[in-house]
Every structure is written in C-alpha cells, then in structure tokens.
Protein backbone atom coordinates (compact mmCIF):
# COMPACT_ATOMS: atom_id res chain seq x y z
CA UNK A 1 98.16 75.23 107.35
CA UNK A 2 99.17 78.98 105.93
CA UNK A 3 99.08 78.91 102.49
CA UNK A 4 100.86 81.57 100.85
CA UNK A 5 99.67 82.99 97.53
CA UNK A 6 102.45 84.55 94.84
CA UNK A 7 102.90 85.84 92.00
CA UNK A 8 104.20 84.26 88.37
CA UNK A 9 105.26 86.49 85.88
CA UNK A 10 105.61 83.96 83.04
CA UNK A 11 107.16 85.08 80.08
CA UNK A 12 108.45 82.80 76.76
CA UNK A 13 111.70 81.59 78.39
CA UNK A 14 111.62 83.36 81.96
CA UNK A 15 109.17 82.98 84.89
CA UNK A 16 109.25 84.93 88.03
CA UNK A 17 107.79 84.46 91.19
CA UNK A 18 107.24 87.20 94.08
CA UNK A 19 104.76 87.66 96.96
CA UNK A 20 101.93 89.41 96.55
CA UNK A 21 100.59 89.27 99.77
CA UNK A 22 101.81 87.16 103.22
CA UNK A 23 98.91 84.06 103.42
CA UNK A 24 95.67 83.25 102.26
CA UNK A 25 94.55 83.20 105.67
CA UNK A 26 94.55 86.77 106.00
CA UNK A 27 91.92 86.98 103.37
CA UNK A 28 88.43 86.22 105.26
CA UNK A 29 85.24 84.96 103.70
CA UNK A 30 82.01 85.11 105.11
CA UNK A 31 80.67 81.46 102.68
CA UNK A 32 81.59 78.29 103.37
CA UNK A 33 80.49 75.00 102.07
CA UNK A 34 78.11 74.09 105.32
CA UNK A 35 76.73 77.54 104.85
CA UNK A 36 75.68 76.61 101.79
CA UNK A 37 74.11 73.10 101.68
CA UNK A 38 73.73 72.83 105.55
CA UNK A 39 69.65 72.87 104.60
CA UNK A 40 70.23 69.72 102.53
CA UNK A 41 72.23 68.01 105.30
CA UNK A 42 69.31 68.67 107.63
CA UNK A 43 66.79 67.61 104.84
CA UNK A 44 68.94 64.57 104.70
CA UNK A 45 68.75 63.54 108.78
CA UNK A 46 65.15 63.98 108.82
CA UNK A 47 64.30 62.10 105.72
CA UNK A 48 67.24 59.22 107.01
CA UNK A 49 65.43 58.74 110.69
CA UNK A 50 62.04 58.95 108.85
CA UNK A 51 62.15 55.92 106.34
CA UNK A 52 64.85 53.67 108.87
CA UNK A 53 62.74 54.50 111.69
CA UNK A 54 59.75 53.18 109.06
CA UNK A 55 61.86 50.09 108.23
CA UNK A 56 62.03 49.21 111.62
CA UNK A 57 58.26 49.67 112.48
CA UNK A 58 57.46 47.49 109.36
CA UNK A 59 59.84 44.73 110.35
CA UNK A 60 57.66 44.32 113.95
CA UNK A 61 54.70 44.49 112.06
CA UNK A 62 55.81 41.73 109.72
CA UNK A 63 56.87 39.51 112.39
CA UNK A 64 53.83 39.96 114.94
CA UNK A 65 51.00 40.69 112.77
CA UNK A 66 51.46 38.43 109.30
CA UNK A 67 52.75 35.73 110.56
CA UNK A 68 56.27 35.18 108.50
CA UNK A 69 59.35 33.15 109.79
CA UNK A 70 62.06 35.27 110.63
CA UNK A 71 63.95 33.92 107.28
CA UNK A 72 61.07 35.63 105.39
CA UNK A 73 61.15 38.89 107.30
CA UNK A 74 64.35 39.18 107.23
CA UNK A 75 64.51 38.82 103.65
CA UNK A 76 61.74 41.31 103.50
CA UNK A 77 63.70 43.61 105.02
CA UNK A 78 66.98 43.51 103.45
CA UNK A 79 65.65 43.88 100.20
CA UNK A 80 63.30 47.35 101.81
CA UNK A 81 66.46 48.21 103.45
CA UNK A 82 68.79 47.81 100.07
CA UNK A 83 65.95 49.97 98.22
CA UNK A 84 65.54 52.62 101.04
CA UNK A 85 69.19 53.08 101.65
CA UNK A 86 70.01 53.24 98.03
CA UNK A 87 66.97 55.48 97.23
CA UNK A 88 67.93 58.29 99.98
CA UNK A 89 71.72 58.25 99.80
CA UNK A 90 71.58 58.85 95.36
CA UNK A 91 68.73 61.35 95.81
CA UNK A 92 70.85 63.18 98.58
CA UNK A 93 73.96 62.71 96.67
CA UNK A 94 72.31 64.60 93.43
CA UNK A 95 70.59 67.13 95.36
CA UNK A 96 73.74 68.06 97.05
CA UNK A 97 75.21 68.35 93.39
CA UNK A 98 72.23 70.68 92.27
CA UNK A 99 72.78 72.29 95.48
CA UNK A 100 76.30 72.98 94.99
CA UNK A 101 75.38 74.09 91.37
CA UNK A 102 73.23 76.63 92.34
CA UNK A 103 74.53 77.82 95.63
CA UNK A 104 78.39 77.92 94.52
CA UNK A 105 78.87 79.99 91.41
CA UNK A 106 76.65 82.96 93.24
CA UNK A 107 78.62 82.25 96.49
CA UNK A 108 81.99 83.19 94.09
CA UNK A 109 80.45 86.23 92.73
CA UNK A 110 78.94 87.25 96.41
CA UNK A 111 82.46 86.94 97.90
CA UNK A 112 84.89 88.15 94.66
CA UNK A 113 82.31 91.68 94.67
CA UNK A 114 83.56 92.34 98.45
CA UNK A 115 87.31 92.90 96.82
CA UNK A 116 88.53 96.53 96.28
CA UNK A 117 91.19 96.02 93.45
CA UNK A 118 91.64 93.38 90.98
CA UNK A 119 94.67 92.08 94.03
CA UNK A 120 92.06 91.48 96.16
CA UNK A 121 89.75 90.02 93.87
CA UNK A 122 92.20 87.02 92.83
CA UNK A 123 92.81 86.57 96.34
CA UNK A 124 89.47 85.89 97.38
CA UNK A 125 88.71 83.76 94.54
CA UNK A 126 91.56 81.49 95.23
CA UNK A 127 90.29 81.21 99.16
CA UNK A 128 86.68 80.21 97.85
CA UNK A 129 87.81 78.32 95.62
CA UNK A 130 90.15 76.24 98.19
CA UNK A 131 87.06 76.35 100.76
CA UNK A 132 84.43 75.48 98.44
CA UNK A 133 85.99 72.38 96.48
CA UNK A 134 88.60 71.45 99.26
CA UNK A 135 91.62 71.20 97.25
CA UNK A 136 94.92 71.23 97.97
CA UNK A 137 96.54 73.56 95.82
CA UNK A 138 95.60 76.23 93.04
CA UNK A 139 96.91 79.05 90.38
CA UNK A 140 94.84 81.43 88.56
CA UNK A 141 96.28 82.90 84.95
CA UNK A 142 95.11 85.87 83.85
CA UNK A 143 96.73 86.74 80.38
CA UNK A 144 97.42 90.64 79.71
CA UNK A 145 95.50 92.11 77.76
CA UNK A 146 96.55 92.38 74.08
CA UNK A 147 95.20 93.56 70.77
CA UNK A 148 96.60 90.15 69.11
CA UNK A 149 96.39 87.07 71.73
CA UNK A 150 98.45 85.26 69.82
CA UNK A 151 101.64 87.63 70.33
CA UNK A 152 104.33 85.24 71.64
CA UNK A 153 105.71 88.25 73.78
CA UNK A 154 102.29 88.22 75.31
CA UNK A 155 102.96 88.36 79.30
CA UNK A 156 100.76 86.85 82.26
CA UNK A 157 99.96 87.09 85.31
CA UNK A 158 99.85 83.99 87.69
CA UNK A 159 98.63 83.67 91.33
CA UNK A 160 99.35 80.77 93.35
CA UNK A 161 97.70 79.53 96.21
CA UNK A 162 99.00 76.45 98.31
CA UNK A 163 102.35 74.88 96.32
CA UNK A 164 106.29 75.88 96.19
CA UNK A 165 108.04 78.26 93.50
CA UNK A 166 108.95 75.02 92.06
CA UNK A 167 106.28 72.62 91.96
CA UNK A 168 104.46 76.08 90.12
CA UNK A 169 106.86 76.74 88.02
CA UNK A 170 106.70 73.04 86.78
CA UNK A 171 102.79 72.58 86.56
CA UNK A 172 102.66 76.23 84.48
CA UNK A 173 105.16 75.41 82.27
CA UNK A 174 104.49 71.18 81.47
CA UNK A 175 100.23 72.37 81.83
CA UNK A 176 100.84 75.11 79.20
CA UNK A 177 99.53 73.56 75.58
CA UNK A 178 96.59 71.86 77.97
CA UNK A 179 95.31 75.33 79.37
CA UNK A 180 95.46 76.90 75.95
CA UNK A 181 93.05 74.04 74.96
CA UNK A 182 90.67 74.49 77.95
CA UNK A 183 90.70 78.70 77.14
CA UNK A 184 89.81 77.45 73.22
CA UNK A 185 87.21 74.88 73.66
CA UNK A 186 86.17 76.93 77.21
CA UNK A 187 85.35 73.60 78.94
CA UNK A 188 87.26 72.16 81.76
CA UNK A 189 89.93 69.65 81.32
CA UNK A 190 91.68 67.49 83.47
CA UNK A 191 95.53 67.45 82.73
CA UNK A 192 97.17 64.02 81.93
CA UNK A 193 100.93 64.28 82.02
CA UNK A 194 102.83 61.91 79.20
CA UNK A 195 105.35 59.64 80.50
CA UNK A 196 108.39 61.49 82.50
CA UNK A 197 106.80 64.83 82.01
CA UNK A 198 106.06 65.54 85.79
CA UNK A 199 108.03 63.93 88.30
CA UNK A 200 105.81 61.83 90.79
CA UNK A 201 106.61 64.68 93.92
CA UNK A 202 105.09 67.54 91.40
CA UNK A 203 101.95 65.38 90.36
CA UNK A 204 101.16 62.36 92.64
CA UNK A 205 99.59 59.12 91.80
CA UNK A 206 96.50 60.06 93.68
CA UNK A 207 96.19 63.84 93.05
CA UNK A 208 94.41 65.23 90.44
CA UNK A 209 94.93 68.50 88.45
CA UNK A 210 92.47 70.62 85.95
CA UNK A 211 92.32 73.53 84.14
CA UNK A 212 88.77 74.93 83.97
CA UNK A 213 88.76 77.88 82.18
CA UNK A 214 87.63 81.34 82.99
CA UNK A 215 84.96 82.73 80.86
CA UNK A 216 83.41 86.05 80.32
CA UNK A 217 80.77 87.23 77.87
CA UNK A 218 81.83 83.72 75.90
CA UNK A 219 85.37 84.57 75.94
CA UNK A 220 88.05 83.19 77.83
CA UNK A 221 90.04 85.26 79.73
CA UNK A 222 92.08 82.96 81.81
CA UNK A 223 92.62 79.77 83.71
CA UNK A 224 91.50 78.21 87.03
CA UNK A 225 94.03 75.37 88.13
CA UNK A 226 92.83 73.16 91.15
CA UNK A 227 94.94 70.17 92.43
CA UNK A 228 93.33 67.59 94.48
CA UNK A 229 93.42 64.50 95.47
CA UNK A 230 91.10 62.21 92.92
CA UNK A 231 88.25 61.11 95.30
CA UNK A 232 87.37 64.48 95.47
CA UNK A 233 84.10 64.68 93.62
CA UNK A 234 84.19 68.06 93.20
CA UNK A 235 86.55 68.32 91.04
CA UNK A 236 85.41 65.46 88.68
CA UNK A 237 82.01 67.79 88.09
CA UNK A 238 82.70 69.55 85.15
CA UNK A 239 79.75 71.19 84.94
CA UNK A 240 80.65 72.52 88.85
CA UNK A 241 83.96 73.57 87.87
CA UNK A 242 82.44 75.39 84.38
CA UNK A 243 80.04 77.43 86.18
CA UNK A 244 82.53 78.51 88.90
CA UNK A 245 84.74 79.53 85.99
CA UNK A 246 82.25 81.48 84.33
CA UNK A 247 81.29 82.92 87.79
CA UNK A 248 85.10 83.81 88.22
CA UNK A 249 85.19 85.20 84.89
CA UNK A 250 82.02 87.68 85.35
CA UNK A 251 83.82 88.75 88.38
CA UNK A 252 87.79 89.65 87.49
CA UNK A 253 86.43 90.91 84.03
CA UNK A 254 84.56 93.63 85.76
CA UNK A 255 87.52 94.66 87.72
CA UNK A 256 90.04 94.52 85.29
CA UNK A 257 87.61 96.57 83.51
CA UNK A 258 87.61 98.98 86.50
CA UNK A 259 91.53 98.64 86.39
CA UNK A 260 91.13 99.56 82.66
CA UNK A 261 88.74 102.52 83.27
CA UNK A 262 91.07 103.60 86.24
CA UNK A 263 93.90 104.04 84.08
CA UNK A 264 92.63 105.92 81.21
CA UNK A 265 91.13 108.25 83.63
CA UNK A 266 94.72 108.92 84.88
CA UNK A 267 96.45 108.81 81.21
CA UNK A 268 93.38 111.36 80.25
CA UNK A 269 93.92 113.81 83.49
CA UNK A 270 97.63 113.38 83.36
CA UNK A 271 97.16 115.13 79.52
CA UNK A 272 95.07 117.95 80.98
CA UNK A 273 97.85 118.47 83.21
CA UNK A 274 100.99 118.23 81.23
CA UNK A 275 102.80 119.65 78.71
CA UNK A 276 102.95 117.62 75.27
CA UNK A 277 106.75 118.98 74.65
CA UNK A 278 108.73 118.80 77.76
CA UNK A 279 106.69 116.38 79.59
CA UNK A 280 106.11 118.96 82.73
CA UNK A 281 103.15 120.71 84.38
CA UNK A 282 101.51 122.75 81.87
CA UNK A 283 100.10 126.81 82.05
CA UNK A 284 96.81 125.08 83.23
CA UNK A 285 98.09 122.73 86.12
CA UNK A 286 100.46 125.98 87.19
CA UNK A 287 97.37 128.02 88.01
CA UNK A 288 95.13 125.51 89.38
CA UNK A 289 98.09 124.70 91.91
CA UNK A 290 99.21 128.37 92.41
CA UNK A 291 95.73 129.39 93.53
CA UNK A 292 95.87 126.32 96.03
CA UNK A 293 98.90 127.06 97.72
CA UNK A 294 98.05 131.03 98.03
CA UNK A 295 94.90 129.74 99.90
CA UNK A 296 97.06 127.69 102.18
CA UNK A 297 99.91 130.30 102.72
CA UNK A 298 97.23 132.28 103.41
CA UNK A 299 95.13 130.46 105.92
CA UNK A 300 98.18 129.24 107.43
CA UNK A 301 99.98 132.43 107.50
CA UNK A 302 102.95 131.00 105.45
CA UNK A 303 105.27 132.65 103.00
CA UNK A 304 104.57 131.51 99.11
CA UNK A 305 107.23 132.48 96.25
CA UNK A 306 107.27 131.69 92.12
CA UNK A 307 110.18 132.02 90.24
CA UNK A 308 109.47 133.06 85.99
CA UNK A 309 112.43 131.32 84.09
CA UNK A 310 112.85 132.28 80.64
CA UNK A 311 115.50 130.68 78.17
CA UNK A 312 117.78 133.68 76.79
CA UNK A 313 118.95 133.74 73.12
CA UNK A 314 115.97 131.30 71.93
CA UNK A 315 115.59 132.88 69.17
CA UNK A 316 118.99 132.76 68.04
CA UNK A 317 119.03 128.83 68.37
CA UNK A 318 116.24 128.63 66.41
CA UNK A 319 117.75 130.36 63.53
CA UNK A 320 121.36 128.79 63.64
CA UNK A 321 120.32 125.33 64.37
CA UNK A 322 116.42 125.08 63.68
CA UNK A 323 113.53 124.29 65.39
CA UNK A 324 113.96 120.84 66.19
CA UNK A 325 117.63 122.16 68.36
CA UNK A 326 114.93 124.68 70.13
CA UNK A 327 112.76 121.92 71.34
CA UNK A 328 115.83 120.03 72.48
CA UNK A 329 116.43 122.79 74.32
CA UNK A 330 113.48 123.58 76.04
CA UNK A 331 112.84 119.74 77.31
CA UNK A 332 116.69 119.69 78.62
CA UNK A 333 116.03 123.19 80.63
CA UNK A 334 112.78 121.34 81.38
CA UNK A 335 114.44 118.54 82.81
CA UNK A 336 117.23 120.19 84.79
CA UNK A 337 114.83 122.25 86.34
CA UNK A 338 112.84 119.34 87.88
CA UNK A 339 115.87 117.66 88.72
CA UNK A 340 117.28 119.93 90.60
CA UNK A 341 114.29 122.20 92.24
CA UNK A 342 113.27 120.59 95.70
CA UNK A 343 110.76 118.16 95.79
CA UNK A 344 108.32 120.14 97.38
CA UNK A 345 108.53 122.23 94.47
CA UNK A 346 106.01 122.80 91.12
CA UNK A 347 108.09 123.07 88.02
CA UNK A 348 105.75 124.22 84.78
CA UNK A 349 105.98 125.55 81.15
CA UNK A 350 103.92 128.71 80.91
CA UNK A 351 104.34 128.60 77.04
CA UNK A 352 107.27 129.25 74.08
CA UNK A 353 110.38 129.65 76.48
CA UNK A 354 109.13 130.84 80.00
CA UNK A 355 109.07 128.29 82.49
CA UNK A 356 107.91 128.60 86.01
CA UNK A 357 108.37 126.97 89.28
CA UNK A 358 106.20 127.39 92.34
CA UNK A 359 108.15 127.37 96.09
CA UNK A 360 105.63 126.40 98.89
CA UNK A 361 106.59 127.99 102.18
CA UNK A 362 109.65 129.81 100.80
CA UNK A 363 110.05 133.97 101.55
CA UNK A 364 112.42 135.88 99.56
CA UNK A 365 115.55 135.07 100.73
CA UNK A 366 115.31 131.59 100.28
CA UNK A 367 113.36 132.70 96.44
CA UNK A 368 116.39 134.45 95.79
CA UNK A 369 119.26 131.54 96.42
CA UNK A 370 116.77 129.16 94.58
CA UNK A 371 116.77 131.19 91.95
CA UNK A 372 120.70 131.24 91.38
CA UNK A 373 120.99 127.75 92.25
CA UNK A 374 119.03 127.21 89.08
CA UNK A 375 120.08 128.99 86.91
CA UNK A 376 123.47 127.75 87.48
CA UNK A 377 122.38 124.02 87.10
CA UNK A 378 121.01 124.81 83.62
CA UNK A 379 124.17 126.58 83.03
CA UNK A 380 126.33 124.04 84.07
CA UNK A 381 126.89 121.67 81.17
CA UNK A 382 126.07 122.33 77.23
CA UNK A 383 123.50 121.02 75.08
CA UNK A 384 125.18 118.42 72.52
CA UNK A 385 121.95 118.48 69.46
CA UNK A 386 121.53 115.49 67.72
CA UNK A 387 123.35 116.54 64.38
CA UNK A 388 126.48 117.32 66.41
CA UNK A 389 126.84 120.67 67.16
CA UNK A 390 127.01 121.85 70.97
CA UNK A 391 124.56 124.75 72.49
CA UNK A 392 125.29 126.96 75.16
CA UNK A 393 122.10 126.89 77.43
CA UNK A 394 121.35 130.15 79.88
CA UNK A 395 118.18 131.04 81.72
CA UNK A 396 117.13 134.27 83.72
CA UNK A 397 114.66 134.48 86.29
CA UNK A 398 112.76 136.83 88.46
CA UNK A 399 110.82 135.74 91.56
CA UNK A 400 107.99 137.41 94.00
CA UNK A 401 106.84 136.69 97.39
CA UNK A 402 103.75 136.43 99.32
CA UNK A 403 103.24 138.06 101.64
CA UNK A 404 106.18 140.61 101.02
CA UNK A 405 105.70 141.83 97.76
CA UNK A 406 102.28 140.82 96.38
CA UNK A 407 98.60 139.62 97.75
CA UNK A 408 97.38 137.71 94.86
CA UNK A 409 97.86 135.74 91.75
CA UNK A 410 97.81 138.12 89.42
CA UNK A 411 100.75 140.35 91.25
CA UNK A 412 102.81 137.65 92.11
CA UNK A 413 102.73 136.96 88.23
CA UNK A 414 103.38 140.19 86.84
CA UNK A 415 106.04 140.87 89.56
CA UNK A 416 107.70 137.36 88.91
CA UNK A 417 107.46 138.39 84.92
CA UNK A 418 109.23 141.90 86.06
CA UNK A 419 111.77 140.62 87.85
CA UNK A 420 112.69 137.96 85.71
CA UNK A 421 113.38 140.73 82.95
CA UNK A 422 115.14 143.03 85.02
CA UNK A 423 117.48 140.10 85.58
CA UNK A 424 117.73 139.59 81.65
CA UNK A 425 118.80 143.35 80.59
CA UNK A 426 120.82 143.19 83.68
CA UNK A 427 122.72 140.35 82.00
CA UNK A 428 122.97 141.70 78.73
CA UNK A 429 124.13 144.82 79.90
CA UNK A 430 126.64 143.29 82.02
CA UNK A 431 127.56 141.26 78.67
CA UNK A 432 128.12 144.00 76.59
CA UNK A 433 130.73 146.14 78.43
C-alpha cells in the first residue's frame, strides 16, 4: 500500500497539514527485519530438527530397547516433547528479543546517517520504523527549538506516515498531555483514551498506540508515535521502543544541529555581505562581485557597465530634518533602486550617500537609459518622514563601460565616480538659471 507521509504544523488552536514529499515508498532502505535476525531464524531450524529429530530417535529406543508399553513411552515422550518444545521456542523467542535489541537501534542510526537534510532524515526514520516493528501507522514530533520550552506559542513540526489528515489531526491533538508525559519521564507510554475521547474508527478496539519518546544526550527532543495492532510484540517492548527512540534521537539531533550550523553560517556570511543600514550589498560584496563579472565579460567577450548613484542635497536633509530623516532616506533610495533595477542586476551602498549598481552584459547605450530610468523611479514619489514632514528625494548618476571606456576595476570606478558628478553640476547648473 503507498503510504504518504505529511506534514503537521500544530500550533495552540490551528493545525495544518501539507505534503512533504509524494510516498514513503520512494524512500529506500537497504535493512530490513530478516536482514537482521535471519542468523537467529537459521540458528532456530537447526537447533528445532536437532532435538525433534532426537525426540524421535529416543522414542524407538524406548520402545525396542527398554522394554516399556507404548502407554509408558508415550508418556515419556509427551512430557520430553512438552519440555523440548517449550525449552527451544522461549529461548528463541528471547534471543530474537536480544537480537532485535541489539541489531535495531544501530540499524536506525545506519539508515537515518544515509539522509542529506533533516527532510530526509525523518523520512527514513518513519520507513524503518514501519519496516522494523510492522506497524500500521506513525507521526514523529519534533518541537522547534526554543529558549523557554514551555512558551505556549511554541510551534512543531509533525510528520506522518500511514493515516488521513483527520485521523492525525485527532490522535495529535486527544495524545497531546500523554506525549508531554513520555518527553518528561523519557520512557515510552502506551496511550489509553478516556471514555468518548477517540471515536472507535480513529483508535480501534484491537490497535494499539504509543508515544516513545525521542531522546538525545538525556533530553527529549520529540516524540515517536506507532499504531499497531496489539498482538504486535514489538510494540509492547518498551525497552525496544526506548532504545529506538534514543537511536532516533542521536540521529535528528545531529542534523538539526547541522540545520542549526547551516544557518548561522548563512546569517554570519549574509552580514559580511550586507549593509547594516539599508539592508543591500555592501562596499565589500560590490567588489568581490565586480571583479567576477569583469573576468567573465572578459573571457566571454561581453560588455560590463556600473552606474555610481549619489543622493543630492543630503546634507541639507540632515540639517533641516536630522539624521534619523537621512537614514530614512538612504534605505527608501535603497529600496527603489532594487526594486526597480533588473534582476540580473547588483545594487550596493559604497558608503554615506553613493550607491552603486552593477549591469552584467549591458554596453553604454543600454548604461545610459538605465541610468535615467532610475533616477526617475527615485524621483517619482516623495519621502513622507516619520514626524510628518515630506522630502523631496533626487539622485544623479554617472556610468562606464567595459570594454568602451575602461579595462579594469579601478577605471571603471573612477570613470563611473566622474560621470556621476558631471551629471550633478550639470543639474545644478541647469537649476540655477
């Protein structure tokens, strides 16, 4: 049967379920149970055909040899028989228990460590888990982390494996105060529905549900569900279902740990890389991305142009309406430019009021109409500051070219930085007759 797994978003009041992949199916895993304890089942034949096969050779020899009745050999025999057959089936019985104790909890960690993302991971541990103990149906919580656990608004995750939107919705919400006990006491425990809880089509007469909680360095960090019907053993072994829990927990802590590590990485390069005011590129990120697009345009014998913005009259914002009105200015010219340059294009803040914008395979006649199309979208509307007053908002800019007007970095800079105030006096001049 597919078995889809999803996604619960459960939040006080409001749960939400989406896909997160198509089926459980798709997900392969190289363990499965006979993989596992098939040298116990073999163990088992052998030692089954060796004391029967004894039995039998015994009951001749009884018969022929000591000269019994047949009422006395048989009674012989069915109390070797009762001894034997008891004997081997409860040794076999606990040694496949110690086998699945020690084989299943590394076979977890084996198959979750294939996984490339914490996605994957949960999806593979819901697959061994369904292969391993056979149940029917399974959901794996994995709380957020917080800095107080206890925060109501505290949001997690929830995978299913194997049940409808409903039928989840219903076990997460009426199993809630029973996993919170199994991720306090970190042992697993069965969940017993009071009364008219859980109708009889959610929880069945003869199914069986637990929450065996997911433990990591003696911490729980979520909860294992399985459903299954209740002559499954497997399920009924609590200290089965607490070592695959801890096993589970060794496994998604390291990758949300990865996860965690991942994104600080980002949030730490993304710092590097942009500018603490307007939220754009920074001087650094302008250069590093300058000097790889010259080295394409130039390998690839394409034209490269940059475009030096800078905001005129800053000054005299600053000293009618403060500082504070300047910034405000310089994130909303910061934000019109990104909105409106192309999307192949590198908006940046140089520093103070200049902002730049590199144009990847542009020459300069192109430059040039990006330029006024720019300027006119900063232009376009004023800038209302927060204590009420409205600011007229103007930029000029210059632009150079590669190949056209310079060779390298430093001259399409200083050409750019020309140009851009030319353009200015030309204004001004213009302005003042």
């Amino acid at each position: 049967m597919a078995t889809e797994i999803r996604s619960i978003r459960a939040t006080p009041g409001n749960i939400a379920f989406y896909d997160i992949t198509d089926e459980v199916q798709n997900t392969h895993i190289s363990v499965t149970p006979a993989e596992l304890i098939e040298e116990i089942y073999r163990l088992r034949r052998l030692t089954r055909f060796g004391a029967y096969a004894s039995n039998i050779v015994i009951l001749f020899l009884m018969f022929f040899l000591m000269d019994l009745t047949v009422l006395q050999v048989g009674l012989l025999q069915a109390i070797y028989w009762s001894v034997t057959v008891v004997s081997v089936e409860l040794s076999f019985v606990h040694g496949f228990r110690l086998g699945k104790h020690d084989t299943y909890p590394g076979a977890v960690v084996t198959e979750v460590g294939k996984a490339d993302h914490l996605n994957d991971a949960v999806r593979r541990s819901l697959k061994v888990v369904h292969d391993l103990l056979r149940v029917d149906a399974s959901f794996l919580v994995l709380p957020q982390d917080s800095a107080d656990q206890n925060d109501a608004n505290n949001t997690s995750d929830v995978f299913c494996s194997g049940m409808s939107h409903l039928i989840g919705e219903c076990l997460l919400q009426a199993g809630a105060p029973a996993m919170q006990t199994a991720m306090q006491t970190r042992e697993p425990l069965p969940f017993n529905p009071d009364g008219a809880a859980l109708p009889e089509k959610i929880l069945g007469a003869k199914e069986r549900l637990v929450f065996v909680p997911i433990v990591a360095l003696q911490e729980s960090i979520g909860v294992l569900a399985v459903l299954g019907k209740k002559s499954n053993a497997d399920i009924r072994d609590r200290k089965l279902l607490y070592d695959i829990g801890s096993a589970l927990g060794l496994s998604l802590q390291n990758f949300r740990q990865k996860d965690k590590l991942y994104e600080q990485k980002e949030e730490l390069h993304a710092m590097t890389i942009t500018d603490d005011l307007t939220g754009i590129y920074n001087r650094r990120y302008f250069f590093h991305q300058l000097e790889r697009e010259l080295a394409a345009a130039q390998r690839y014998e394409r034209p490269l142009s940059i475009i030096m913005f800078d905001l005129d009259d800053f000054k005299e914002i600053n000293d009618n309406f403060g500082h504070t009105a300047g910034d405000e200015a310089l994130c909303t010219i910061a934000q019109r430019l990104a909105r409106h340059a192309r999307s192949t294009d590198i908006v940046a803040r140089l520093g103070g009021d200049e902002f730049v914008v590199i144009l990847p395979q542009t020459d300069e006649r192109d430059a040039a109409d990006v330029v006024r199309r720019l300027e006119q979208a900063v232009s376009q509307d004023p800038l209302d500051l927060a204590n009420g007053a409205s600011v007229s908002l103007s930029i000029s800019g210059g632009f150079c070219s590669y190949p056209d007007d310079a060779a390298d970095i430093d001259e399409l800079v200083r050409q750019a930085d020309a140009g851009m105030y030319a353009n200015k006096a030309a204004r001004k001049s213009a302005a003042r007759r």
